[in-house]
C-alpha atoms as a PDB file:
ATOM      1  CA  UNK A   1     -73.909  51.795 -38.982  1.00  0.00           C
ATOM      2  CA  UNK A   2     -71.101  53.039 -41.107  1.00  0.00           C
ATOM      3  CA  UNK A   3     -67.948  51.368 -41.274  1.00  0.00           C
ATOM      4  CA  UNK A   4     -65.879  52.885 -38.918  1.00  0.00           C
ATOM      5  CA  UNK A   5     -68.382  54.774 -36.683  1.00  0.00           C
ATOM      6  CA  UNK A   6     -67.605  52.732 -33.458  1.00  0.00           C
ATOM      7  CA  UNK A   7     -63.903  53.056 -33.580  1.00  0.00           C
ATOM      8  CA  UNK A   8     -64.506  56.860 -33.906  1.00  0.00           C
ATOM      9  CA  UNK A   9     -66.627  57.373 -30.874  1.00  0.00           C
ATOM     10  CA  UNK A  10     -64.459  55.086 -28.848  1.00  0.00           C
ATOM     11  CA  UNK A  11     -60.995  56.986 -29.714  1.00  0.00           C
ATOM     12  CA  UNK A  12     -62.686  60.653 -29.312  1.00  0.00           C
ATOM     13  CA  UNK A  13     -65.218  59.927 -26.566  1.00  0.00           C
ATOM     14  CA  UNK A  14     -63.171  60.827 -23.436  1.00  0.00           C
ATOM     15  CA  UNK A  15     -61.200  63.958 -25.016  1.00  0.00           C
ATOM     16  CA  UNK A  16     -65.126  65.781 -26.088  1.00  0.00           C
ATOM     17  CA  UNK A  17     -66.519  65.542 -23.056  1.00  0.00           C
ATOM     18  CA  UNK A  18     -65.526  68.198 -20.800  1.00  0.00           C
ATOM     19  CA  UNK A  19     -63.241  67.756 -17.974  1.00  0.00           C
ATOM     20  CA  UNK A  20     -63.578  67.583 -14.177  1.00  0.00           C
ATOM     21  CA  UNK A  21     -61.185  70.268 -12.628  1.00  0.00           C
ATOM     22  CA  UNK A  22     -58.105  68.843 -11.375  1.00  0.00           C
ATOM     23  CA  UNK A  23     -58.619  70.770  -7.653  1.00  0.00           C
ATOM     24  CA  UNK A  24     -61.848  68.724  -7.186  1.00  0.00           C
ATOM     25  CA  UNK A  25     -60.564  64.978  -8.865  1.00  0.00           C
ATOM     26  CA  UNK A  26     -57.634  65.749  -5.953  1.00  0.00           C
ATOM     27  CA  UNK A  27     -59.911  66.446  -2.972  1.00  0.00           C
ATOM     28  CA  UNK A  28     -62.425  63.703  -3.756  1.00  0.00           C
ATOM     29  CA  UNK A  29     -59.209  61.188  -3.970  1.00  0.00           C
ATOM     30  CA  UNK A  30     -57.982  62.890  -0.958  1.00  0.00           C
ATOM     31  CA  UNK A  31     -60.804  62.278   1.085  1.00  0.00           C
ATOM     32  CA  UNK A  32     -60.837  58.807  -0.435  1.00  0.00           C
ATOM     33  CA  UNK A  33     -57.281  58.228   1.702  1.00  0.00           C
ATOM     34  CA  UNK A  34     -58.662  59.525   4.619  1.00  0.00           C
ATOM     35  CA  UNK A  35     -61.041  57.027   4.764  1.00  0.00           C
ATOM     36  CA  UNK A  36     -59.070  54.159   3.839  1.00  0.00           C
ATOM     37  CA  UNK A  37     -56.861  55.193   6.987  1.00  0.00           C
ATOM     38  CA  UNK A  38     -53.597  56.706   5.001  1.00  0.00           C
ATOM     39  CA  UNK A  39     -51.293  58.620   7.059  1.00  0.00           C
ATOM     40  CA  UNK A  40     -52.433  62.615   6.771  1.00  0.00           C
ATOM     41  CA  UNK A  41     -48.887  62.960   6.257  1.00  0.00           C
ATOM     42  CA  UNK A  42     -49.161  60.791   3.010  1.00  0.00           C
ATOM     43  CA  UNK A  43     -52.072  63.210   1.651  1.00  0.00           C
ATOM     44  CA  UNK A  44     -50.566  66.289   2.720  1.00  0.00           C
ATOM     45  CA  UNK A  45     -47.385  64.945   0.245  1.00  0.00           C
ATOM     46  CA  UNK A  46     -50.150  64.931  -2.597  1.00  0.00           C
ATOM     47  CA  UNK A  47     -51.481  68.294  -1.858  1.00  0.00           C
ATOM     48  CA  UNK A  48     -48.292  69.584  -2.086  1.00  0.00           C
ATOM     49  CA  UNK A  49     -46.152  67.431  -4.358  1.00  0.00           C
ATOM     50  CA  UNK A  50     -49.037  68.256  -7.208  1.00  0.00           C
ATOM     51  CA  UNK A  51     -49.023  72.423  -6.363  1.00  0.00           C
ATOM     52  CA  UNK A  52     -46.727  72.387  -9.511  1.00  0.00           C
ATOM     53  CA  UNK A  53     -49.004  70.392 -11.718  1.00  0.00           C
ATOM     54  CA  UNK A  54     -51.991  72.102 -10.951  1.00  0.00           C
ATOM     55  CA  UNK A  55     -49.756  75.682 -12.443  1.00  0.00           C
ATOM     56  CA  UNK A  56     -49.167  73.885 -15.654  1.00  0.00           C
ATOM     57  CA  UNK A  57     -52.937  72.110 -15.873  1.00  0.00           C
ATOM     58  CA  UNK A  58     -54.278  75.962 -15.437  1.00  0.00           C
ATOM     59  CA  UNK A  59     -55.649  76.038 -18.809  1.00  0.00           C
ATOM     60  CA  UNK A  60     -54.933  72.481 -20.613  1.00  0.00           C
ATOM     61  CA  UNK A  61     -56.673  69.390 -20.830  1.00  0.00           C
ATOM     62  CA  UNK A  62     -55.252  65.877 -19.122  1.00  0.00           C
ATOM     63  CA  UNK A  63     -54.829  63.440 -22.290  1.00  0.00           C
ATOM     64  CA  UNK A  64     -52.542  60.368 -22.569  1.00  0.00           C
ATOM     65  CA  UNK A  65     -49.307  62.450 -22.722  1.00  0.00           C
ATOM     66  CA  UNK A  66     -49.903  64.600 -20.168  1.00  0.00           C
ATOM     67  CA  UNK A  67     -47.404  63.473 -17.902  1.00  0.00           C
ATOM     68  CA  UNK A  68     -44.388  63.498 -20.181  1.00  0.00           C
ATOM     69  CA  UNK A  69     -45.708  67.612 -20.821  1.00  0.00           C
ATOM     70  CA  UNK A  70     -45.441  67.881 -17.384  1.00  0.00           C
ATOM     71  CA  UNK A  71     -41.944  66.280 -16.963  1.00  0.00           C
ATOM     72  CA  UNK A  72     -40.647  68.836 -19.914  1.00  0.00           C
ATOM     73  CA  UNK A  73     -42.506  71.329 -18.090  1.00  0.00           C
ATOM     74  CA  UNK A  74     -40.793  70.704 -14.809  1.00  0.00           C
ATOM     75  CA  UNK A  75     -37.034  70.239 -16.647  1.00  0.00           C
ATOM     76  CA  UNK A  76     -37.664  73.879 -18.164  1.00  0.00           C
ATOM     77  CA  UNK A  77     -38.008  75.166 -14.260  1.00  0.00           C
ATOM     78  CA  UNK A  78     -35.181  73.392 -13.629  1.00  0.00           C
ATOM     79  CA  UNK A  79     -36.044  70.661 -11.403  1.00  0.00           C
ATOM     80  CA  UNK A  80     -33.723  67.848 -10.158  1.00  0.00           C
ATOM     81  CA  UNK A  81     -34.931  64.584 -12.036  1.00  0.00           C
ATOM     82  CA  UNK A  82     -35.269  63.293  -8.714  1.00  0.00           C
ATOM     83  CA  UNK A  83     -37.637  65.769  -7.607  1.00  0.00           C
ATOM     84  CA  UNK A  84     -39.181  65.286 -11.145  1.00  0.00           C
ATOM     85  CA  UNK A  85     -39.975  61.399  -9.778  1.00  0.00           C
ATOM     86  CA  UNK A  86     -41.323  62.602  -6.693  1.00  0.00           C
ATOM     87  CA  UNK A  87     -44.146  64.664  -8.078  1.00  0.00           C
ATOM     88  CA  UNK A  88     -44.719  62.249 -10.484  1.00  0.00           C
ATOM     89  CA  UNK A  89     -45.250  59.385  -8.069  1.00  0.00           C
ATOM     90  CA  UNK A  90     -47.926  61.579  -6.010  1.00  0.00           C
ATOM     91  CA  UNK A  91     -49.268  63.092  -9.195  1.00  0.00           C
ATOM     92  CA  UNK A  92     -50.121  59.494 -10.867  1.00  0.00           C
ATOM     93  CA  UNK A  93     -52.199  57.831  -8.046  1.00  0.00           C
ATOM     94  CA  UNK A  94     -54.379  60.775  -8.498  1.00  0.00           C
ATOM     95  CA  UNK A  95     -54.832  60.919 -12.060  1.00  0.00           C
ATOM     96  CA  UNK A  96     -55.523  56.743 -12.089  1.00  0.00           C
ATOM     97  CA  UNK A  97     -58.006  57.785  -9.875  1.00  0.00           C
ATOM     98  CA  UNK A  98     -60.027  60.025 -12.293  1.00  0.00           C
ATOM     99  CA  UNK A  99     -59.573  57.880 -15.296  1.00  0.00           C
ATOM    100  CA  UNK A 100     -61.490  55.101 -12.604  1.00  0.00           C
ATOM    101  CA  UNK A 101     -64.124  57.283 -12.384  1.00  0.00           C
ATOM    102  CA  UNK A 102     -64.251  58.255 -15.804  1.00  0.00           C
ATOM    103  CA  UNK A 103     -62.990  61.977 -15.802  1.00  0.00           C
ATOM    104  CA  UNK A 104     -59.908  61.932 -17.236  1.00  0.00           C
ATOM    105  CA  UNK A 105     -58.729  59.562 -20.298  1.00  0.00           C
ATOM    106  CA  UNK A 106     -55.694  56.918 -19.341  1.00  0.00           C
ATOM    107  CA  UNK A 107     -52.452  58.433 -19.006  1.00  0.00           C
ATOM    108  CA  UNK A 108     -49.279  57.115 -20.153  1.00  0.00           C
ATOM    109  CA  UNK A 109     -46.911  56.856 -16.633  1.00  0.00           C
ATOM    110  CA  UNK A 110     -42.987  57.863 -17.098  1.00  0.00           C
ATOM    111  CA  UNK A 111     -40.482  58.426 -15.121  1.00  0.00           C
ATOM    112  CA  UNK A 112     -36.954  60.461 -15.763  1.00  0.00           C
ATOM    113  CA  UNK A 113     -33.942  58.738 -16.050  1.00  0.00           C
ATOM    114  CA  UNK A 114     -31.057  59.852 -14.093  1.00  0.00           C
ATOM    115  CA  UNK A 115     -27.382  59.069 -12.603  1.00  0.00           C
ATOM    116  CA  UNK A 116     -28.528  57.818  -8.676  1.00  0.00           C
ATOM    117  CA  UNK A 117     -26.151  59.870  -5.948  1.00  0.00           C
ATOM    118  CA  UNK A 118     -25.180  58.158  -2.873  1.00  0.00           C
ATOM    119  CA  UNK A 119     -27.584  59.028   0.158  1.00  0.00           C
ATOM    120  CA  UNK A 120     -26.731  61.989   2.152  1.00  0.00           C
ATOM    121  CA  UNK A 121     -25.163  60.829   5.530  1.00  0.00           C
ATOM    122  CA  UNK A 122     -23.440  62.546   8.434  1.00  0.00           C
ATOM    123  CA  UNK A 123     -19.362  62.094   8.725  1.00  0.00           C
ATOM    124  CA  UNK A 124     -18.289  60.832  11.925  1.00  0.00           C
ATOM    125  CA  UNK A 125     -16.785  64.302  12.719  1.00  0.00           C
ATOM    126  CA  UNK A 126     -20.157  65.444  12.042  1.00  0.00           C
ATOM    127  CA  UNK A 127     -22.041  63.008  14.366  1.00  0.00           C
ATOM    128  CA  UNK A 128     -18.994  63.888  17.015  1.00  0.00           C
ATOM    129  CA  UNK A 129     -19.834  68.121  16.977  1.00  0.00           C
ATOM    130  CA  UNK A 130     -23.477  67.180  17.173  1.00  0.00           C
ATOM    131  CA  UNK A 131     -23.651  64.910  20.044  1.00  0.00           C
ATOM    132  CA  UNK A 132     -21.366  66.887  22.355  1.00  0.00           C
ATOM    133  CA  UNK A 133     -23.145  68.024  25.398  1.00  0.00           C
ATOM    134  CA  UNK A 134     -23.760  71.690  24.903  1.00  0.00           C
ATOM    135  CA  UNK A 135     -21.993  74.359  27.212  1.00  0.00           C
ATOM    136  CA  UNK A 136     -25.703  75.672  27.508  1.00  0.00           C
ATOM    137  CA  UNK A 137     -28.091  74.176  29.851  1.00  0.00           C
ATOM    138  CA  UNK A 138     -31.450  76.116  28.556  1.00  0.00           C
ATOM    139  CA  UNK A 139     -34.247  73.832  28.176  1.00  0.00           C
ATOM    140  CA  UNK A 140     -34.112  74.302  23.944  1.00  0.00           C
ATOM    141  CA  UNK A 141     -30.444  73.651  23.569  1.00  0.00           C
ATOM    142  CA  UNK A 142     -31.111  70.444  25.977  1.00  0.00           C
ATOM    143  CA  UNK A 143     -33.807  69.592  23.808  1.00  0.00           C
ATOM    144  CA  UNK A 144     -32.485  69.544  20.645  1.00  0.00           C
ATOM    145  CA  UNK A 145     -29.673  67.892  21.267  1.00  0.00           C
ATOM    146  CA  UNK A 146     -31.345  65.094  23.135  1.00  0.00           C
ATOM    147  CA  UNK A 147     -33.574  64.850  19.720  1.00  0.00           C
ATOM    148  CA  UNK A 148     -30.536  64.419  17.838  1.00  0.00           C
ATOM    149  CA  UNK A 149     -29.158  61.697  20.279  1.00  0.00           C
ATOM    150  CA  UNK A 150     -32.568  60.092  19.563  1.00  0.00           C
ATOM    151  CA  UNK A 151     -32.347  60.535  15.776  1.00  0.00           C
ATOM    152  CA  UNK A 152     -28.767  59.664  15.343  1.00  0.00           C
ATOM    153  CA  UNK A 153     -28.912  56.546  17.819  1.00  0.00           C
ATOM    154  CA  UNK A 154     -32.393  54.827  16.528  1.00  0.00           C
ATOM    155  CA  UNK A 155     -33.109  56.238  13.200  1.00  0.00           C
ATOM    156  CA  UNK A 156     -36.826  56.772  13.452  1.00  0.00           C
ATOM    157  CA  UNK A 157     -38.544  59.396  11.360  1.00  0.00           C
ATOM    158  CA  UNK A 158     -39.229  62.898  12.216  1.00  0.00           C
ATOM    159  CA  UNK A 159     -42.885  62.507  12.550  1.00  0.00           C
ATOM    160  CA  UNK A 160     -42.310  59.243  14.968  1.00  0.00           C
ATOM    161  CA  UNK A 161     -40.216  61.446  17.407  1.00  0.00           C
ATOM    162  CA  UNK A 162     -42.682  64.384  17.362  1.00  0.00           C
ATOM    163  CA  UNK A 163     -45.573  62.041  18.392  1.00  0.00           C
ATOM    164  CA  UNK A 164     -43.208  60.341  21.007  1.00  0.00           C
ATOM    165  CA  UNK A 165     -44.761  61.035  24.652  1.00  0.00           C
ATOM    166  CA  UNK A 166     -42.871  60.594  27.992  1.00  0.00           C
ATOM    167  CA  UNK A 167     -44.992  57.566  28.824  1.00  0.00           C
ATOM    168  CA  UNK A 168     -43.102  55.994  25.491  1.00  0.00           C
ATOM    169  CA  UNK A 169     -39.992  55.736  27.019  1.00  0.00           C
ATOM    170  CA  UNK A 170     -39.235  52.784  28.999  1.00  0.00           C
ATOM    171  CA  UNK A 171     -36.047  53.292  30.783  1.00  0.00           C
ATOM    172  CA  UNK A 172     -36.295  49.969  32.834  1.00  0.00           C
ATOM    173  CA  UNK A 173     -36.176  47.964  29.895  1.00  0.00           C
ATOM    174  CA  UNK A 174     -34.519  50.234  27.507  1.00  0.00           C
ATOM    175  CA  UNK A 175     -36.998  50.973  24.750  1.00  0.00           C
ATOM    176  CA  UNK A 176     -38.914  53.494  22.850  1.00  0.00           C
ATOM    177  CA  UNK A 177     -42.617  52.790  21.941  1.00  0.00           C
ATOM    178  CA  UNK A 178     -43.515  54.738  18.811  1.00  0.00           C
ATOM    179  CA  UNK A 179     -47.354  54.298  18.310  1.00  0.00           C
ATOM    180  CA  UNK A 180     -47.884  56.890  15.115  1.00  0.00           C
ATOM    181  CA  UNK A 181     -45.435  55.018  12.311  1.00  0.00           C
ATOM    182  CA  UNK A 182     -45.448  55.322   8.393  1.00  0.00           C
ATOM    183  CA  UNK A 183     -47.088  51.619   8.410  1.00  0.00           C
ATOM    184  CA  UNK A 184     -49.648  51.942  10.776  1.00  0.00           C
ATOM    185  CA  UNK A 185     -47.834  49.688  13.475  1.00  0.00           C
ATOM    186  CA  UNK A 186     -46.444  50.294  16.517  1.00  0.00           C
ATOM    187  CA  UNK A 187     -43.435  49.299  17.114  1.00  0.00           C
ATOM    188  CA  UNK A 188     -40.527  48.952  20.138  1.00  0.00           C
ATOM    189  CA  UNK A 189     -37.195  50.708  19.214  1.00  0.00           C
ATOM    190  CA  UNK A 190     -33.955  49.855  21.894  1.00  0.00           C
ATOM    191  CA  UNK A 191     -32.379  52.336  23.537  1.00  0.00           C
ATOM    192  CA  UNK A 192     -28.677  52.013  23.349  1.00  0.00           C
ATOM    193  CA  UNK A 193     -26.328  52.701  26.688  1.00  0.00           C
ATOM    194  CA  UNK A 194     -25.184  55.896  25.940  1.00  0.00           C
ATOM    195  CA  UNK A 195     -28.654  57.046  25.020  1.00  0.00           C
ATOM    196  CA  UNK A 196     -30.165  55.975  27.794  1.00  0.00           C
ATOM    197  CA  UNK A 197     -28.112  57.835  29.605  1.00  0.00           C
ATOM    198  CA  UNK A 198     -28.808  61.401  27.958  1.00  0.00           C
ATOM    199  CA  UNK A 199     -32.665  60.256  28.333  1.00  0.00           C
ATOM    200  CA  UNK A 200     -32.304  60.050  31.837  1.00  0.00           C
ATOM    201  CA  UNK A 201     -31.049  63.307  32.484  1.00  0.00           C
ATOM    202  CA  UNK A 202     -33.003  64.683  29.383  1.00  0.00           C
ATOM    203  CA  UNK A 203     -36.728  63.417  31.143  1.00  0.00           C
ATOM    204  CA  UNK A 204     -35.127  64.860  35.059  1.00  0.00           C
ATOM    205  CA  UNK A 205     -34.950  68.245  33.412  1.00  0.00           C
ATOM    206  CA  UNK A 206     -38.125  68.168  31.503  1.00  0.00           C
ATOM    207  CA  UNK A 207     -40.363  67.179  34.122  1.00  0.00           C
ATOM    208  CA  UNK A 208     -43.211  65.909  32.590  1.00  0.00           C
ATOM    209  CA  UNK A 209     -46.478  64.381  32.847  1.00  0.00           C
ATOM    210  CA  UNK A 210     -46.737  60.719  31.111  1.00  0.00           C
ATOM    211  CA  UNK A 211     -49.005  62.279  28.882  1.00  0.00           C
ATOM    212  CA  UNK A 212     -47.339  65.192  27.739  1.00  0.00           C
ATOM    213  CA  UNK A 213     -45.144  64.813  24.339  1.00  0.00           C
ATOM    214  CA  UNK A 214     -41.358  63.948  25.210  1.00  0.00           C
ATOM    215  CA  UNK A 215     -40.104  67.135  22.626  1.00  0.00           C
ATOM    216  CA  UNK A 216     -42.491  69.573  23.046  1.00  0.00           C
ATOM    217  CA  UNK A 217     -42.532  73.471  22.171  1.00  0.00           C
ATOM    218  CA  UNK A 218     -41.564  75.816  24.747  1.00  0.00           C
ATOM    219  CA  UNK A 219     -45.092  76.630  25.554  1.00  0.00           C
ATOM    220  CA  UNK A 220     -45.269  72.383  26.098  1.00  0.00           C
ATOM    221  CA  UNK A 221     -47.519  71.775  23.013  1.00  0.00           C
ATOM    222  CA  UNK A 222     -46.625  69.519  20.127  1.00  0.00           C
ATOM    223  CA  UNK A 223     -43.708  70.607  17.527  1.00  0.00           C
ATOM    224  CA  UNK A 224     -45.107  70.563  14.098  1.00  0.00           C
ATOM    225  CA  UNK A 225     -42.917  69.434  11.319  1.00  0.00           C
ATOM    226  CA  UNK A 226     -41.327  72.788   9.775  1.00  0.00           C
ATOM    227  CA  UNK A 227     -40.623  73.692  13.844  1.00  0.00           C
ATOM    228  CA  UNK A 228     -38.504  70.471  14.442  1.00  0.00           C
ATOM    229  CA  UNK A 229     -36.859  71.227  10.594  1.00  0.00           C
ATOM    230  CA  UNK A 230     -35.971  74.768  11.658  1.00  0.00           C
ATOM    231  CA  UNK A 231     -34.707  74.275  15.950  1.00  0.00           C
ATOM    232  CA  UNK A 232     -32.326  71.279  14.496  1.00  0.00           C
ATOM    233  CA  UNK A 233     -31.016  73.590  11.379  1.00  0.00           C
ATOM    234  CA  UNK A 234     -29.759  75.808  13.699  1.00  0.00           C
ATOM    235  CA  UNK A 235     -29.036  73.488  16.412  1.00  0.00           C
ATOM    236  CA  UNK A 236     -26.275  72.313  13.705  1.00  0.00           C
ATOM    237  CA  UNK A 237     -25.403  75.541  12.397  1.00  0.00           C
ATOM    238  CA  UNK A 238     -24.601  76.363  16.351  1.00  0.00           C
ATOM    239  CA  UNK A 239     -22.396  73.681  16.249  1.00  0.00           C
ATOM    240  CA  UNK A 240     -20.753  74.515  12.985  1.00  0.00           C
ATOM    241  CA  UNK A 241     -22.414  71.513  10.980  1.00  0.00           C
ATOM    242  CA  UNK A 242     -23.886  72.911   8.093  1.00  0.00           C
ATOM    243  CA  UNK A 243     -25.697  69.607   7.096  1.00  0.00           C
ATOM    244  CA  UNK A 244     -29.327  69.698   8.370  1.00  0.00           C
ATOM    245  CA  UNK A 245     -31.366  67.232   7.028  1.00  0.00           C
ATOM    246  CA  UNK A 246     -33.336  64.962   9.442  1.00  0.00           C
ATOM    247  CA  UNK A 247     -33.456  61.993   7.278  1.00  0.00           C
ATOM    248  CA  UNK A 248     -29.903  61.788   6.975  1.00  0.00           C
ATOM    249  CA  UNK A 249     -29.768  60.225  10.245  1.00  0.00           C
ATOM    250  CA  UNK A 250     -31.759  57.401   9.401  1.00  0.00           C
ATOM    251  CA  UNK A 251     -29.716  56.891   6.699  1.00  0.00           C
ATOM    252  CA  UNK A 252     -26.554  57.484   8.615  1.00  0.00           C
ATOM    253  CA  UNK A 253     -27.804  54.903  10.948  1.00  0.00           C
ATOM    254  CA  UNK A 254     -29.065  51.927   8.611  1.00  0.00           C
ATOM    255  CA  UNK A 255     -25.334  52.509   6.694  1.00  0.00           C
ATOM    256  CA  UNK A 256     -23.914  51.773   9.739  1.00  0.00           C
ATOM    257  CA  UNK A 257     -25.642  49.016  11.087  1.00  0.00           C
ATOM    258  CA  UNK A 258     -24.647  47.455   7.502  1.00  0.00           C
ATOM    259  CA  UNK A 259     -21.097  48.301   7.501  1.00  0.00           C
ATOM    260  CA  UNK A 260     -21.558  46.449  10.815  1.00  0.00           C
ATOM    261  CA  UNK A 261     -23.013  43.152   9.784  1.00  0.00           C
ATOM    262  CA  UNK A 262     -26.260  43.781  11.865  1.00  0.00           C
ATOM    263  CA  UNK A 263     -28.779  40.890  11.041  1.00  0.00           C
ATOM    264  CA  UNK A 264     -30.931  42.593   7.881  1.00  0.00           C
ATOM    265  CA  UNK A 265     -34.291  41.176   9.741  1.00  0.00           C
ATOM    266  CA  UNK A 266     -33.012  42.933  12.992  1.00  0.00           C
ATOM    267  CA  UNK A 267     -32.561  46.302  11.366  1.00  0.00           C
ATOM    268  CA  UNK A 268     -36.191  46.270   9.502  1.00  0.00           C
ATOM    269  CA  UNK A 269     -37.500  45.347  13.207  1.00  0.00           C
ATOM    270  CA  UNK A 270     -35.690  48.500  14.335  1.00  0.00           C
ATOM    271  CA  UNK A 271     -36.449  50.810  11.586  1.00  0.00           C
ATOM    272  CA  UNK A 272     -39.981  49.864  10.876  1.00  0.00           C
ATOM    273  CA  UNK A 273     -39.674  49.095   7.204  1.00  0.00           C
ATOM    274  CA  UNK A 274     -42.498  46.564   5.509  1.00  0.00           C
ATOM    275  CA  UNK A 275     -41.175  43.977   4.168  1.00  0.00           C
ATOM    276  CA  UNK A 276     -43.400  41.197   2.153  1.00  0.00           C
ATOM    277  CA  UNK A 277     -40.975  38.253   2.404  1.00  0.00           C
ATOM    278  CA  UNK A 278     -42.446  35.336   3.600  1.00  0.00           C
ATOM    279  CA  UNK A 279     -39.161  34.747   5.749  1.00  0.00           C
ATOM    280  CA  UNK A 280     -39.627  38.168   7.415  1.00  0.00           C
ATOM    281  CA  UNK A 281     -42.933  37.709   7.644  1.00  0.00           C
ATOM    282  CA  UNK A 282     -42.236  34.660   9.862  1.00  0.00           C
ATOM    283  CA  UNK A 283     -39.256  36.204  11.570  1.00  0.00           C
ATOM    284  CA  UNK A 284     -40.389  36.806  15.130  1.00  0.00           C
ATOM    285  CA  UNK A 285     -37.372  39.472  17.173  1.00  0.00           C
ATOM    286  CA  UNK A 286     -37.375  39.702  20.381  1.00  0.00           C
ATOM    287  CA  UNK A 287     -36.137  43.132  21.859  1.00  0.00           C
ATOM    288  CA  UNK A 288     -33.853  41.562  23.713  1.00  0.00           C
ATOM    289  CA  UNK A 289     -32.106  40.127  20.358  1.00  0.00           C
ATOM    290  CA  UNK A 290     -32.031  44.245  19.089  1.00  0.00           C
ATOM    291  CA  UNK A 291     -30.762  45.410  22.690  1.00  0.00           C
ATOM    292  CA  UNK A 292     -27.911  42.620  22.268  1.00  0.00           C
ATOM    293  CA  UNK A 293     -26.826  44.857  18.689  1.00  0.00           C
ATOM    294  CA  UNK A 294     -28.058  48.191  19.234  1.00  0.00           C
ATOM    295  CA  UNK A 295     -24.499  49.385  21.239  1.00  0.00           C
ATOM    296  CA  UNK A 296     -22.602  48.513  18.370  1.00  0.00           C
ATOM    297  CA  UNK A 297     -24.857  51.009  15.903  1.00  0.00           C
ATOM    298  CA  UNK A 298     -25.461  53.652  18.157  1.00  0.00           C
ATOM    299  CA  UNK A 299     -22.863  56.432  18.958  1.00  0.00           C
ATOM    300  CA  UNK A 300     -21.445  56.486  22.200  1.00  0.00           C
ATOM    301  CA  UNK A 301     -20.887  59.295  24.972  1.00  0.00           C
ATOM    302  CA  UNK A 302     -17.717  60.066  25.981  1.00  0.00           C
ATOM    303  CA  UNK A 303     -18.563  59.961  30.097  1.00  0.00           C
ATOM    304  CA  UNK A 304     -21.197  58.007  31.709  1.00  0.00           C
ATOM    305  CA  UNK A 305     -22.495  60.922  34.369  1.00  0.00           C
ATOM    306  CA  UNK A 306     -23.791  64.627  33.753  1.00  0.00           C
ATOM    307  CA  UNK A 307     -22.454  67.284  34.167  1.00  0.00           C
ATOM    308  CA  UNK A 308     -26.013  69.108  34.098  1.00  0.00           C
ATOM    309  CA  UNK A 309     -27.547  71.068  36.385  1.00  0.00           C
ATOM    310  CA  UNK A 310     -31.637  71.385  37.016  1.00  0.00           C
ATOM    311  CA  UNK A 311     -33.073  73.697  35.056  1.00  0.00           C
ATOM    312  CA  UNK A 312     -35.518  76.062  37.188  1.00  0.00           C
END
């Protein structure tokens, strides 16, 4: 052997051989999620977080500095650097995965470096216009703003409240069970008064089965995810909000419950984040400890009884 043959074939071995295409390397890792049990929310974000990559890929190879192409690649379209992070965070699981099975070399991982904003939360004016009872009683108006009683008042996620069915609402003992979560656990969320009260005349109107979904369509199927997005975008525009984003309630409720001293433990119990800290891990709430806080996070209703009338 010639001096220097085995450092040659070991620093050009990956880059001869040709490449897997990234559609397939994506659907094989894909698949590889749904059968470890990952949310098909989670690998519907790396379908479509990596749409961009696979436009700039078209007709290059992956090598160790393909990412930082990409990041140039994404600045020259313009793209927020925070947006930048987010494709890069779904793109790299994906490309670890075909260096593991040998089709793509290792790639360096960076991330852009940017000034942080503060999160986007609704003003208290805002909250005040959205949670007004609206002048009309059709079952969609009802609807939406009983969803954004729920949002505003618990913070769960959009895709917790879609899933939500009338059975999950406990009204005797003031709770919400929400069975499909980010984590994979189910999880009790309190009702505060004032909510409770809008759910009550909310689930009196509906008129529902146990089994059917607490927010459904119109037709009484299951909202999907761009449906919710677009009834509460103009469920605020209606009420001259022009703010629309979902998530900003769960913000706008974890700020508050801060501002408000809430026990940290008691507000991961309510918002369903993980936490690996042995002391959380060992933290055991009872709902009755979150019912005890959850009036002084929620908003509250100006009157206790409705002014509603059955819808027929």
């Amino acid at each position: 052997m010639r001096k220097g043959e085995k450092v040659g074939k070991v620093q050009f071995n990956t880059n001869d051989k040709k490449q897997k295409p990234y559609d397939e390397v994506l659907e094989e890792y894909c698949e590889l999620c749904k059968r470890r049990g990952l949310a098909e929310i989670t690998i519907k974000g790396y379908r479509y977080s990596t749409r961009y990559f696979k436009k700039f890929n078209e007709n290059t190879m992956i090598n160790r500095n393909t990412i930082l192409d990409y990041i140039k690649y994404l600045q020259d379209n313009n793209f927020k650097w925070t947006t930048i992070n987010s494709y890069i965070r779904k793109l790299t699981p994906v490309l670890n995965y075909g260096f593991e099975m040998g089709h793509y070399p290792k790639v360096k991982v960076q991330y852009v470096k940017g000034q942080k904003e503060a999160k986007e939360i609704y003003t208290q004016e805002e909250l005040s216009k959205l949670l007004e009872k609206p002048k009309a009683k059709d079952f969609v108006n009802i609807r939406n703003w009983t969803m954004t009683w729920v949002f505003a008042s618990t913070g769960i996620r959009r895709t917790e409240l879609i899933n939500l069915k009338v059975s999950n609402v406990n009204l005797l003992e003031r709770t919400l069970l929400l069975n499909t979560t980010k984590n994979k656990t189910a999880r009790y969320v309190p009702i505060s008064s004032s909510l409770y009260d809008v759910l009550c005349e909310y689930i009196e109107l509906r008129n529902g089965k146990n089994s059917d979904y607490l927010f459904p369509t119109v037709y009484n199927t299951k909202m999907s995810t761009s449906a919710i997005n677009k009834e509460l975008q103009n469920y605020n525009l209606s009420k001259g909000v022009l703010r629309s984003s979902i998530h900003a309630y769960r913000h706008t409720f974890i700020t508050n419950a801060v501002n408000s001293n809430v026990n940290i433990l008691l507000l991961k119990k309510i918002t369903g984040h993980s936490s690996t800290t042995t002391l959380s891990g060992y933290y055991n709430a009872k709902i009755n400890d979150t019912l005890d806080i959850i009036d002084t996070i929620a908003p509250k209703s100006d009157k206790r009884h409705s002014k509603f009338t059955k819808i027929k």
